[in-house]
N, C-alpha and C. Protein backbone atom coordinates (compact mmCIF):
# COMPACT_ATOMS: atom_id res chain seq x y z
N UNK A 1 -64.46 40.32 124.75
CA UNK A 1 -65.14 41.60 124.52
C UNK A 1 -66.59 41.49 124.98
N UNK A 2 -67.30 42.50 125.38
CA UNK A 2 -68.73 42.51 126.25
C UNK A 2 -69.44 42.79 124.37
N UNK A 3 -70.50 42.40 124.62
CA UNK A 3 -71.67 43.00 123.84
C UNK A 3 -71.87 44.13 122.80
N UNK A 4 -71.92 45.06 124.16
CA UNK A 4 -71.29 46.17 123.42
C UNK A 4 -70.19 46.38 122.96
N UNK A 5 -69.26 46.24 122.93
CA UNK A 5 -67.77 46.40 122.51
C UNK A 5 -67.90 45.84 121.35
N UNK A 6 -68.35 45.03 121.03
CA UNK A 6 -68.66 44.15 119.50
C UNK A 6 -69.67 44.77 119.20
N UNK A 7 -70.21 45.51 119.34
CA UNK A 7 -71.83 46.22 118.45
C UNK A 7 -71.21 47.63 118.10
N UNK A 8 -70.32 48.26 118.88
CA UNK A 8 -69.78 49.52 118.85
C UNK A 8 -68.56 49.25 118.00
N UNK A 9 -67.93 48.00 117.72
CA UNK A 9 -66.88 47.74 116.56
C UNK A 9 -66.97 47.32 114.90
N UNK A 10 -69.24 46.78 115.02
CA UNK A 10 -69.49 46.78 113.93
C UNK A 10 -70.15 48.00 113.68
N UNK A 11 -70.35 49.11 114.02
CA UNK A 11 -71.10 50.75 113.75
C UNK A 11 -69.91 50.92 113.05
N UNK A 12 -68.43 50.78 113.88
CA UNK A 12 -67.01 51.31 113.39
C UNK A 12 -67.13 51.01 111.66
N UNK A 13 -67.31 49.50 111.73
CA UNK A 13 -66.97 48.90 110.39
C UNK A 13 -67.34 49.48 109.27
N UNK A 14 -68.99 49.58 109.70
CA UNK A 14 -70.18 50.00 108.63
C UNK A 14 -70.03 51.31 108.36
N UNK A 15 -69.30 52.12 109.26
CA UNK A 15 -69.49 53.96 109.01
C UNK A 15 -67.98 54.09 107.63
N UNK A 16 -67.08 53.05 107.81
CA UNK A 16 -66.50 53.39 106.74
C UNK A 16 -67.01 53.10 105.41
N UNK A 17 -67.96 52.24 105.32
CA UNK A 17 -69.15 52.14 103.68
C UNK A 17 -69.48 53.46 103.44
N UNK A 18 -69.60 53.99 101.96
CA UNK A 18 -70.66 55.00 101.51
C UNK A 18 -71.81 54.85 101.24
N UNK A 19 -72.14 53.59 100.46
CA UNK A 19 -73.15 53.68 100.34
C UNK A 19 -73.31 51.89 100.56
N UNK A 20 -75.14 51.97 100.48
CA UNK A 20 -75.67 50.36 100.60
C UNK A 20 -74.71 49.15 99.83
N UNK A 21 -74.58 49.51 98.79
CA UNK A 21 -74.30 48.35 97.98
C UNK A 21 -73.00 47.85 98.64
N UNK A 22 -71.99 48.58 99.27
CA UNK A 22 -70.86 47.98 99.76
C UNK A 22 -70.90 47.56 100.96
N UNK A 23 -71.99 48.02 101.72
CA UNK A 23 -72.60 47.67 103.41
C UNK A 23 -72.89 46.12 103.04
N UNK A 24 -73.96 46.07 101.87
CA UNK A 24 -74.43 44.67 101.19
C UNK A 24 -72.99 43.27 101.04
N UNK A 25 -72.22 43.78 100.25
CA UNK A 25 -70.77 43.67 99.95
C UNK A 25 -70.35 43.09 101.34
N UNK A 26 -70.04 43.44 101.61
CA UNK A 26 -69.73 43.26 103.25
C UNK A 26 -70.46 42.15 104.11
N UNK A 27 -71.66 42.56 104.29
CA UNK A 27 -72.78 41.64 105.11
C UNK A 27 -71.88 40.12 104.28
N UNK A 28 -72.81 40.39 102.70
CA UNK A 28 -71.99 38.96 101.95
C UNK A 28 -70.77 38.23 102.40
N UNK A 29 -69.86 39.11 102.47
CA UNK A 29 -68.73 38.42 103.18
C UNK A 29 -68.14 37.79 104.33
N UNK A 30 -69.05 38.41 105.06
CA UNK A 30 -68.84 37.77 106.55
C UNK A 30 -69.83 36.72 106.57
N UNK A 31 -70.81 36.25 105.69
CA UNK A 31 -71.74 35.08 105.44
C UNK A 31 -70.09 33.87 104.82
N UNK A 32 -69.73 34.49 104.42
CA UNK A 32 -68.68 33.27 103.80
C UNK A 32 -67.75 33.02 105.06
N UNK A 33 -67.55 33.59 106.14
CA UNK A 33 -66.53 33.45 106.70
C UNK A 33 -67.46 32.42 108.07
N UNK A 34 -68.74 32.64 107.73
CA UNK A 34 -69.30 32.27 109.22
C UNK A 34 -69.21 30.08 109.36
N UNK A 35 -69.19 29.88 110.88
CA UNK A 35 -68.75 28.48 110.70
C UNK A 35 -69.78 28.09 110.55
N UNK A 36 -69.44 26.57 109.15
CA UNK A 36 -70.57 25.81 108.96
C UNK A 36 -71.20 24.94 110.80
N UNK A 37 -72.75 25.52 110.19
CA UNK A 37 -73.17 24.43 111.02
C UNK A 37 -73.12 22.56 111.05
N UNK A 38 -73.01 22.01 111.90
CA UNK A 38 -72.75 20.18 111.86
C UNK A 38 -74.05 20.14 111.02
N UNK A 39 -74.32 19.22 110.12
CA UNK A 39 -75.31 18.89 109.66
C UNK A 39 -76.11 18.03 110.11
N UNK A 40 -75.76 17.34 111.25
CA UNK A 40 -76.62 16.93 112.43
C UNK A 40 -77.61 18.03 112.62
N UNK A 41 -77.21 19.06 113.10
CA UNK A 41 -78.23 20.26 113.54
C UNK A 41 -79.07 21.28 112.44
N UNK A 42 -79.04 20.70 111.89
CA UNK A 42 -79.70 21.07 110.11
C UNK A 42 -81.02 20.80 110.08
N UNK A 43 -81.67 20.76 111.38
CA UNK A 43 -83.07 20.00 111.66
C UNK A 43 -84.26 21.05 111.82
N UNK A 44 -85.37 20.76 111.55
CA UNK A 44 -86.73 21.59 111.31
C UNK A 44 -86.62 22.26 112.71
N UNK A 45 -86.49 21.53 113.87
CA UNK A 45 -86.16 22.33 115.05
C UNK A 45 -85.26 23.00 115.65
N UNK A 46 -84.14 23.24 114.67
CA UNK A 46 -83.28 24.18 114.24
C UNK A 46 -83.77 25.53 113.69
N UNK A 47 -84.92 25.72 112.57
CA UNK A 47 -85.05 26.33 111.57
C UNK A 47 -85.35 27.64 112.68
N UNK A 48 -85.15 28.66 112.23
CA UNK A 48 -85.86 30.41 112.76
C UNK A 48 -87.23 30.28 111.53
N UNK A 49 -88.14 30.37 112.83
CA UNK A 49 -89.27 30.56 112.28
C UNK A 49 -89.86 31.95 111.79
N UNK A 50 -90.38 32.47 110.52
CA UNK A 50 -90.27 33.87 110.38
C UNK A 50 -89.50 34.22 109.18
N UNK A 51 -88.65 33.34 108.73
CA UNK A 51 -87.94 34.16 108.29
C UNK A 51 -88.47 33.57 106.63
N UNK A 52 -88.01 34.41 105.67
CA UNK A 52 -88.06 34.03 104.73
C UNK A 52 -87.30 33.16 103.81
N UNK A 53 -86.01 32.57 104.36
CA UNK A 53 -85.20 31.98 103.96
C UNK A 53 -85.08 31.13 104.94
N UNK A 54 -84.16 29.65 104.25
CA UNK A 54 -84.07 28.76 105.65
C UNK A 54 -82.73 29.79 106.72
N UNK A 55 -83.01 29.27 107.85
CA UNK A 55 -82.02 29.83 108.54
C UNK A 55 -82.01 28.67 110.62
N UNK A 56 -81.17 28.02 110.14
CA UNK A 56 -81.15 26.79 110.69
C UNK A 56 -79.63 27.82 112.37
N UNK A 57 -80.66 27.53 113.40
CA UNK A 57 -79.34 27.82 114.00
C UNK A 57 -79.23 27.40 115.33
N UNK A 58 -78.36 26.65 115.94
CA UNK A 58 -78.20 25.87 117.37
C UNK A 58 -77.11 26.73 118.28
N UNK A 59 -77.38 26.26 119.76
CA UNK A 59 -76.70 26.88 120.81
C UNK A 59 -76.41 25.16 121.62
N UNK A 60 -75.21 25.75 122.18
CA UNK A 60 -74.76 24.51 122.87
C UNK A 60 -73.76 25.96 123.98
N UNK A 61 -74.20 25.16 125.24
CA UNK A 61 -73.56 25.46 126.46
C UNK A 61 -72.33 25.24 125.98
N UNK A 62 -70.89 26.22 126.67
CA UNK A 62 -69.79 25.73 126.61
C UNK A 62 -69.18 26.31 128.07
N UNK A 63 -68.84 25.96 129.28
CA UNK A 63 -69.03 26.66 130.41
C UNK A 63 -69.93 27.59 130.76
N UNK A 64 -69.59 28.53 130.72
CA UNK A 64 -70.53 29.46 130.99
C UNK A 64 -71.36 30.56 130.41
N UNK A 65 -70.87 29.82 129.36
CA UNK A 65 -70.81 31.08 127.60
C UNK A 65 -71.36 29.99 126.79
N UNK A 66 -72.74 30.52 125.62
CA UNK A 66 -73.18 30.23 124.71
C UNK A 66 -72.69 30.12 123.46
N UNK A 67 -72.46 28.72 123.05
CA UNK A 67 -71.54 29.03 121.79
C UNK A 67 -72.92 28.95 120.29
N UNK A 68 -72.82 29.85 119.68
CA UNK A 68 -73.75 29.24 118.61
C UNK A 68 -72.81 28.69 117.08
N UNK A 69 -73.51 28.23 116.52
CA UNK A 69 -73.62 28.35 115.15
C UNK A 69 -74.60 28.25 114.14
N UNK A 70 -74.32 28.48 112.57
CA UNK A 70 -75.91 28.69 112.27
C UNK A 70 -75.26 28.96 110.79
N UNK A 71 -76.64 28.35 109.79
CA UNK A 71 -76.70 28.11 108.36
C UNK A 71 -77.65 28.53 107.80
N UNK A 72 -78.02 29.27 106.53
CA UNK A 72 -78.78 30.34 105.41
C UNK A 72 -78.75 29.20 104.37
N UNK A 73 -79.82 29.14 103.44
CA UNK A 73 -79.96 29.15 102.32
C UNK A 73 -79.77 30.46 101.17
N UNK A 74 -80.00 31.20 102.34
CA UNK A 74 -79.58 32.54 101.39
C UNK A 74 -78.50 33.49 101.77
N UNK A 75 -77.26 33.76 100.85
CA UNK A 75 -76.48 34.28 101.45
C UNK A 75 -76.27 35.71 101.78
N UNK A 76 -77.28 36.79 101.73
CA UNK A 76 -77.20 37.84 102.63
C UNK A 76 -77.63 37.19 103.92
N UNK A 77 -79.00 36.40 104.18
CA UNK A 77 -79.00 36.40 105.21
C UNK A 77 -77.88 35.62 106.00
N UNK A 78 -77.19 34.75 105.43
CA UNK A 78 -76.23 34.29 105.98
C UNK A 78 -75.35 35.59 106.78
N UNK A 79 -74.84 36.17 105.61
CA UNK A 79 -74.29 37.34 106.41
C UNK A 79 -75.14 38.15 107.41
N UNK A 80 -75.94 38.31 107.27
CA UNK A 80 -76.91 39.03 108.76
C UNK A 80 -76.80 37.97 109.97
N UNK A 81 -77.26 36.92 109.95
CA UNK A 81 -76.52 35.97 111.24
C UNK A 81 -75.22 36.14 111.10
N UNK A 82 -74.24 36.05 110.60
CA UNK A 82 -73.15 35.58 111.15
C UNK A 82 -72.62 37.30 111.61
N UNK A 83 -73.38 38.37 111.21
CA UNK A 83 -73.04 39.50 112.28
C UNK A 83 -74.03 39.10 113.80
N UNK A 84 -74.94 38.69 113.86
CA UNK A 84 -75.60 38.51 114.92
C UNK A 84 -74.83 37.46 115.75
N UNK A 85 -74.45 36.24 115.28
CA UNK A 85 -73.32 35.49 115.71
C UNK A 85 -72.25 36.08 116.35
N UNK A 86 -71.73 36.38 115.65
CA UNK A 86 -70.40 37.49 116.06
C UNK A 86 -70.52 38.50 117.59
N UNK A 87 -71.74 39.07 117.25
CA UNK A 87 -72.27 40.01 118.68
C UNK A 87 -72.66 39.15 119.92
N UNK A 88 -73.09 37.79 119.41
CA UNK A 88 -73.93 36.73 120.70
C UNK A 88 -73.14 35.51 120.76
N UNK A 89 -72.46 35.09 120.00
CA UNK A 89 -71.76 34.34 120.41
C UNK A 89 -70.52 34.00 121.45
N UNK A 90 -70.27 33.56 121.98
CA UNK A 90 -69.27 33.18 123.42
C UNK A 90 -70.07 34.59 124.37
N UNK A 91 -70.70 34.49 124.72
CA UNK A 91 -71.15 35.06 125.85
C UNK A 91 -71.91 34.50 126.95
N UNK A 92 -72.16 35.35 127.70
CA UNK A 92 -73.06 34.23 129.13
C UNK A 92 -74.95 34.90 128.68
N UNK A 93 -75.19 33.65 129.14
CA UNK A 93 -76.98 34.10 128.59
C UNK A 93 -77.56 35.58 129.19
N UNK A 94 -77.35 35.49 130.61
CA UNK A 94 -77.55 36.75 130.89
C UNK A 94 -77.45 38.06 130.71
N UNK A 95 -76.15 37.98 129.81
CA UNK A 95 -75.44 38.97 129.17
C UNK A 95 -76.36 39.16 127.59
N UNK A 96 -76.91 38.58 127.12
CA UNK A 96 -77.57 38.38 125.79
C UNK A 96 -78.97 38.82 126.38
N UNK A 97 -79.54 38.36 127.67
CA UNK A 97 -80.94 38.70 127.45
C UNK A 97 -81.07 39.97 128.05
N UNK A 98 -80.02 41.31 128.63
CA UNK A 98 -80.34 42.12 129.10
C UNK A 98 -79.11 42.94 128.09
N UNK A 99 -78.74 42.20 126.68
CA UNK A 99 -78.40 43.35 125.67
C UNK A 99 -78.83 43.78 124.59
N UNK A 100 -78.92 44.92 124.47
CA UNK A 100 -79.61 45.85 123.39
C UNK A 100 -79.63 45.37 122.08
N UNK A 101 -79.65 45.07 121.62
CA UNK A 101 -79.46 45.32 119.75
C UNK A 101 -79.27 46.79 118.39
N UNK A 102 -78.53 47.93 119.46
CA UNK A 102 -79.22 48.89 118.79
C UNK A 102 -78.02 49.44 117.74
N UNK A 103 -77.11 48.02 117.85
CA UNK A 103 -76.42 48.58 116.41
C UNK A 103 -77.33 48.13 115.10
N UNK A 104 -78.35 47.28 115.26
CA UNK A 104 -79.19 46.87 113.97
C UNK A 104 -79.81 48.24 113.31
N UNK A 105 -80.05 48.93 114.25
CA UNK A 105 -80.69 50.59 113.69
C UNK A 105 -79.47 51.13 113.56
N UNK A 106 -78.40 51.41 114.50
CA UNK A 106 -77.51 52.18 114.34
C UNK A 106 -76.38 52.11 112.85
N UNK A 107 -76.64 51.01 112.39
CA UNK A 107 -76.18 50.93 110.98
C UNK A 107 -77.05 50.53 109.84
N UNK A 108 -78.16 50.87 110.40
CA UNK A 108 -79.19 51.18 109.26
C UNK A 108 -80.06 50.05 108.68
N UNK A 109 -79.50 48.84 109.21
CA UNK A 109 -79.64 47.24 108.35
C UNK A 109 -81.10 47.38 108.23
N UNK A 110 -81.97 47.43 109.25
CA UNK A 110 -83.44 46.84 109.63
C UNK A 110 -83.90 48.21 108.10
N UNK A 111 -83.62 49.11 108.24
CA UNK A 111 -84.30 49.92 107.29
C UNK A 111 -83.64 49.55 105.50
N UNK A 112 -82.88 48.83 105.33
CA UNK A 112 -82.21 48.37 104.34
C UNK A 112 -82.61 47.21 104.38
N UNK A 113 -83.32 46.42 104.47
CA UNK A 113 -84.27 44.93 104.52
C UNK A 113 -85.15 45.30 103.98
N UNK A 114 -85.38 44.55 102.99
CA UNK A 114 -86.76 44.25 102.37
C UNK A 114 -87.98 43.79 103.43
N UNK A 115 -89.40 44.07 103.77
CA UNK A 115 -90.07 43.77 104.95
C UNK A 115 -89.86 42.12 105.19
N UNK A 116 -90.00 41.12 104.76
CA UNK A 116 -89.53 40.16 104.87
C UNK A 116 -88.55 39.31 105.05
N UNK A 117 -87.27 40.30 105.24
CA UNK A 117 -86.07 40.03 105.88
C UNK A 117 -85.55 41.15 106.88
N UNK A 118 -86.71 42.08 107.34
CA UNK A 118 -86.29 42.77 108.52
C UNK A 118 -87.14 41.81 109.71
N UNK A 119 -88.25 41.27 108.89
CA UNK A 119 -88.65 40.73 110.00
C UNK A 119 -88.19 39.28 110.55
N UNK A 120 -87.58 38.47 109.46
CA UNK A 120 -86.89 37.77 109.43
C UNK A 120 -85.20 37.84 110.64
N UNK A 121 -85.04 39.16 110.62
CA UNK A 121 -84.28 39.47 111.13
C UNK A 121 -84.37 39.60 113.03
N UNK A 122 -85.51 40.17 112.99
CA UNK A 122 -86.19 40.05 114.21
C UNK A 122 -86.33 38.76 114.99
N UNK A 123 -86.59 37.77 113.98
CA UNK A 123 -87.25 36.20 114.49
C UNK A 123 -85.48 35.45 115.08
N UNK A 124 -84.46 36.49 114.45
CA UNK A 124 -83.29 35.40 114.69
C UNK A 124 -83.26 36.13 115.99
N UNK A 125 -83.24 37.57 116.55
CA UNK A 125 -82.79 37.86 117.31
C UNK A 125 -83.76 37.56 118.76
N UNK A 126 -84.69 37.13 118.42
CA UNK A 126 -85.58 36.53 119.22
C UNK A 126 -85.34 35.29 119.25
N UNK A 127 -84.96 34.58 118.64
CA UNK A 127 -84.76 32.90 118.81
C UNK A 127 -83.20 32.87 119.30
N UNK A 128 -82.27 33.95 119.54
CA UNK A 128 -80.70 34.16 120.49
C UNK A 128 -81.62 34.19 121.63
N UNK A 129 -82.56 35.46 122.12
CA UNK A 129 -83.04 35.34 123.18
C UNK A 129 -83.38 34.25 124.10
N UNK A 130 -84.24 33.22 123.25
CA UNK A 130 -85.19 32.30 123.47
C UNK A 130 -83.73 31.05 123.92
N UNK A 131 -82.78 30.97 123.41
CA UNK A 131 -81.74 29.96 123.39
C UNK A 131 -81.37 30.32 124.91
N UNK A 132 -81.04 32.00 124.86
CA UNK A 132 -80.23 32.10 126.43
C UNK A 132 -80.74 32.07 127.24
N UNK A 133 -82.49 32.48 127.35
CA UNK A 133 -83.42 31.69 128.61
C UNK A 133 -83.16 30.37 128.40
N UNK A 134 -83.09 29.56 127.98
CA UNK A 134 -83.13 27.89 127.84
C UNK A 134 -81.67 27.61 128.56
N UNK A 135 -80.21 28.46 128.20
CA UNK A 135 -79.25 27.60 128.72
C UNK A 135 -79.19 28.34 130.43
N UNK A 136 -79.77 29.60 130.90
CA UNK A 136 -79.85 30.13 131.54
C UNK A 136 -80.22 29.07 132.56
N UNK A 137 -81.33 28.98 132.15
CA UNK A 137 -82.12 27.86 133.31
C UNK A 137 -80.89 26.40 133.20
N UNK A 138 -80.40 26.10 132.73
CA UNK A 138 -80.11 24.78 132.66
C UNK A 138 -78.29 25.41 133.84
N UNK A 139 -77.69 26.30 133.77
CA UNK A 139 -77.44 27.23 134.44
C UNK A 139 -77.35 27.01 135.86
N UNK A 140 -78.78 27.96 136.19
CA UNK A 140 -79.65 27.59 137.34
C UNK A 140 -79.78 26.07 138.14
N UNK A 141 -79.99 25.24 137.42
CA UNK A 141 -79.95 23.82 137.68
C UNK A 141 -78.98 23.32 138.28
């Protein structure tokens, strides 16, 4: 599935919630389902800087597609990566640094964050960026 096709299947998900608390509900759950990170990669140069919780997360080339994974101390945010996971994971870098993010507004999340975990939220989706310039170039090479 492209990018979009996975951002336009989590709007699907979220429009059947009524209200926050089960959107919340939800996020939670897909934090339980997301794969543990190796605890090898559990390292300070792992961490997303920004955020208010730990949030530890690595990329490793796998052909031609970025595989991530990634670990929370806190488990909403767990669930907020492992939807960001879900949208960026197995894809090609190029495909990540020229795609939108605009299901994060389109289901309301960033305005349902406390300021310190919208911005938190920001720092992960900037540190996906920052990963797919890095395997991009290696890519290139």
């Amino acid at each position: 599935m492209t990018i979009k096709e996975i951002q336009e299947e989590i709007i699907d998900e979220f429009s059947m919630f009524d209200d926050w608390m089960d959107r919340y509900e939800y996020i939670i759950e897909l934090g339980k389902s997301l794969p543990i990170i190796a605890d090898a990669h559990k390292l300070d140069e792992n961490l997303i800087k920004g955020c208010q919780s730990k949030v530890w997360l690595y990329s490793e080339l796998d052909a031609d597609k970025i595989k991530f994974t990634a670990d929370s101390d806190a488990i909403l945010t767990k669930g907020i990566v492992a939807l960001l996971l879900r949208v960026f994971s197995e894809q090609k870098p190029a495909d990540i640094l020229t795609a939108e993010t605009t299901f994060i507004d389109q289901i309301g999340l960033k305005e349902h964050l406390s300021p310190t975990r919208a911005n938190g939220l920001v720092s992960m989706v900037k540190q996906i960026k920052l990963y797919a310039i890095a395997q991009q170039t290696k890519l290139q090479n």
